[in-house]
Protein backbone atom coordinates (compact mmCIF):
# COMPACT_ATOMS: atom_id res chain seq x y z
CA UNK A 1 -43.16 -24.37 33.01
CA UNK A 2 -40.10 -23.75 31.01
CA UNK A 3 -39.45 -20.74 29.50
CA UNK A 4 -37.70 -20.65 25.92
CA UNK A 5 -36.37 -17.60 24.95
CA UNK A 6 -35.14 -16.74 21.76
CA UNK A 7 -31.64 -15.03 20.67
CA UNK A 8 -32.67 -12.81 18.17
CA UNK A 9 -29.55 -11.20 16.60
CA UNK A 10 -28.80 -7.87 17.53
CA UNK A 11 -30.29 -5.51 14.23
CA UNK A 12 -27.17 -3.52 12.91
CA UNK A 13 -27.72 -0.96 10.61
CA UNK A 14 -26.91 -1.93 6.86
CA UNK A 15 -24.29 0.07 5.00
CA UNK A 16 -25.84 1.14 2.09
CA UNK A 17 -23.62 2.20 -1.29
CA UNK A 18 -24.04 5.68 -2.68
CA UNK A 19 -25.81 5.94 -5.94
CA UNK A 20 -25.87 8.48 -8.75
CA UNK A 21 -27.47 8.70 -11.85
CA UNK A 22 -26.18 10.66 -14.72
CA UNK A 23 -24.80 10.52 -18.26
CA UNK A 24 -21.99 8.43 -20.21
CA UNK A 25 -19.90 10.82 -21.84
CA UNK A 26 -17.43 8.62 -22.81
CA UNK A 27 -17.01 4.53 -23.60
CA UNK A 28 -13.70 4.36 -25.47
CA UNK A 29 -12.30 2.09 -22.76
CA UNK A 30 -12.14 -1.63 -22.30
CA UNK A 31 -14.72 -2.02 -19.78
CA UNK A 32 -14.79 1.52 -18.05
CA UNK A 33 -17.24 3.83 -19.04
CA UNK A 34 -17.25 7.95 -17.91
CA UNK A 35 -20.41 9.18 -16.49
CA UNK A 36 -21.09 12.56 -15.91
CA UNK A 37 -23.26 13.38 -13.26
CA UNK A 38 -24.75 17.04 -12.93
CA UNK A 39 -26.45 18.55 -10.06
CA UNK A 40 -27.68 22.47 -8.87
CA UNK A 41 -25.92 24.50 -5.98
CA UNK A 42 -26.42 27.51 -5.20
CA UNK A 43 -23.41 29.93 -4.77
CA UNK A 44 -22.07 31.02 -1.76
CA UNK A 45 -21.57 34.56 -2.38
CA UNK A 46 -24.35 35.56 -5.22
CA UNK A 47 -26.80 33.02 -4.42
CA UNK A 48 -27.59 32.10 -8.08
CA UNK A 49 -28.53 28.36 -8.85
CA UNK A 50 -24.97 26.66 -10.24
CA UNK A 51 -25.15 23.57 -12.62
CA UNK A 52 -22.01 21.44 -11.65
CA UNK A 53 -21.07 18.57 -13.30
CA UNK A 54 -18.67 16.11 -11.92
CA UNK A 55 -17.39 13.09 -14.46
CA UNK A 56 -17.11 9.55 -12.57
CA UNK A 57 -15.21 6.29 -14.00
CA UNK A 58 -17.29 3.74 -13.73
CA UNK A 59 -16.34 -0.03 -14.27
CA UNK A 60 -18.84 -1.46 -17.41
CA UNK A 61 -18.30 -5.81 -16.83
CA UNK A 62 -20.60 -6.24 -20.02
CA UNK A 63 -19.32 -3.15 -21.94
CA UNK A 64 -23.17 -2.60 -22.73
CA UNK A 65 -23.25 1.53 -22.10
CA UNK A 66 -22.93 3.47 -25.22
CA UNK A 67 -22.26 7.25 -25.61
CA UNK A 68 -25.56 9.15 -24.54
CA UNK A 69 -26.96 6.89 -22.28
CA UNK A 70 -28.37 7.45 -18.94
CA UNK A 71 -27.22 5.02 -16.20
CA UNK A 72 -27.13 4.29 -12.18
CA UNK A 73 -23.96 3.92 -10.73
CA UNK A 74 -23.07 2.67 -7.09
CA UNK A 75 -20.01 2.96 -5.03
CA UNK A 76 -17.54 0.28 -4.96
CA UNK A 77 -14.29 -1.13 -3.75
CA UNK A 78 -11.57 0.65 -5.62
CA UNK A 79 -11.06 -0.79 -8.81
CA UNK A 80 -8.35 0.85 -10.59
CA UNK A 81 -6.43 4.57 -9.17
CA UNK A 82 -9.12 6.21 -10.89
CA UNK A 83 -12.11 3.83 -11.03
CA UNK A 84 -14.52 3.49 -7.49
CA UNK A 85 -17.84 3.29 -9.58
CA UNK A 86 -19.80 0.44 -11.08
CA UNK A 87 -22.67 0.13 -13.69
CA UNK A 88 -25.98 -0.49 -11.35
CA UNK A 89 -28.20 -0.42 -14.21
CA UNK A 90 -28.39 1.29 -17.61
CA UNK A 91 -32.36 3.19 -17.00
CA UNK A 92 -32.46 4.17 -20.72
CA UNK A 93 -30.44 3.86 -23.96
CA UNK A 94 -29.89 7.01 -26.45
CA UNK A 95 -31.44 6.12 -29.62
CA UNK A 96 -28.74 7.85 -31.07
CA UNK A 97 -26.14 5.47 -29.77
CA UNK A 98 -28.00 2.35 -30.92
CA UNK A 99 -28.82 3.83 -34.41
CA UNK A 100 -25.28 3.26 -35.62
CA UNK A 101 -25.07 -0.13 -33.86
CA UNK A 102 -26.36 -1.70 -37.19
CA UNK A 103 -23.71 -4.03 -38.99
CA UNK A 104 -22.21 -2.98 -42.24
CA UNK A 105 -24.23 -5.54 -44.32
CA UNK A 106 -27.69 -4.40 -43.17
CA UNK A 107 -29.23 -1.64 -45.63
CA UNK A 108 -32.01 0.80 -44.56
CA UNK A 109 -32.98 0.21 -48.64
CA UNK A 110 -33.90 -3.41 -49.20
CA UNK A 111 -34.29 -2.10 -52.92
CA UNK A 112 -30.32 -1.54 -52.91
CA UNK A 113 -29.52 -5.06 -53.01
C-alpha cells in the first residue's frame, strides 16, 4: 500500500492588534478623532487606587464618532507622527452628541410652522 501523507502547514501564532476602549474627547479634525482611555493603578509608594487617563489619536475613515461617544480602537500602522490608532467600532453613541445632529429646518414644535 501507498502511504499519502499530508503537509499540513506549520501553525504560527497570529499577531493579534492591541485594543482599547475608551472615550472621544475630541472630533474637530478631518478624519482623526481623540479618545481618551482611562484605567486604575495603584501607586507605587502609597498604594492608593490611581485613575490615569491617557488620550490616543485615532484615525475616523467615515468621520462617524461624535464628542461623548464610547468606541474600540486597535493598533495600526503609523498613520500620521501622532496617529497609530484606528476606529474598530463605535459600541455606543452619546445621546447628547446626536441631539444636536438635527438640521436647522427641523423644529421640535410642528405648531411653529
Amino acid at each position: 500500500m501507498q502511504e499519502v501523507e499530508t503537509a499540513e502547514a506549520p501553525s504560527k501564532a497570529v499577531a493579534r492588534h492591541k485594543e482599547k476602549v475608551g472615550r472621544v474627547v475630541s472630533d474637530k479634525m478631518d478624519k482623526t478623532v481623540v479618545v481618551a482611555v482611562e484605567s486604575q493603578r495603584k501607586h507605587r509608594l502609597y498604594k492608593h487606587t490611581v485613575r490615569v487617563t491617557r488620550r490616543f489619536k485615532a484615525h475616523d475613515e467615515t468621520n462617524e464618532c461624535r464628542q461623548g461617544d464610547t468606541v474600540r480602537i486597535e493598533e495600526t500602522r503609523p498613520l500620521s507622527k501622532e496617529k497609530r490608532w484606528r476606529v474598530a467600532e463605535i459600541i455606543s453613541h452619546d445621546i447628547r452628541a446626536t441631539e444636536g445632529l438635527l438640521p436647522a429646518s427641523v423644529t421640535a414644535d410642528p405648531q411653529a410652522q
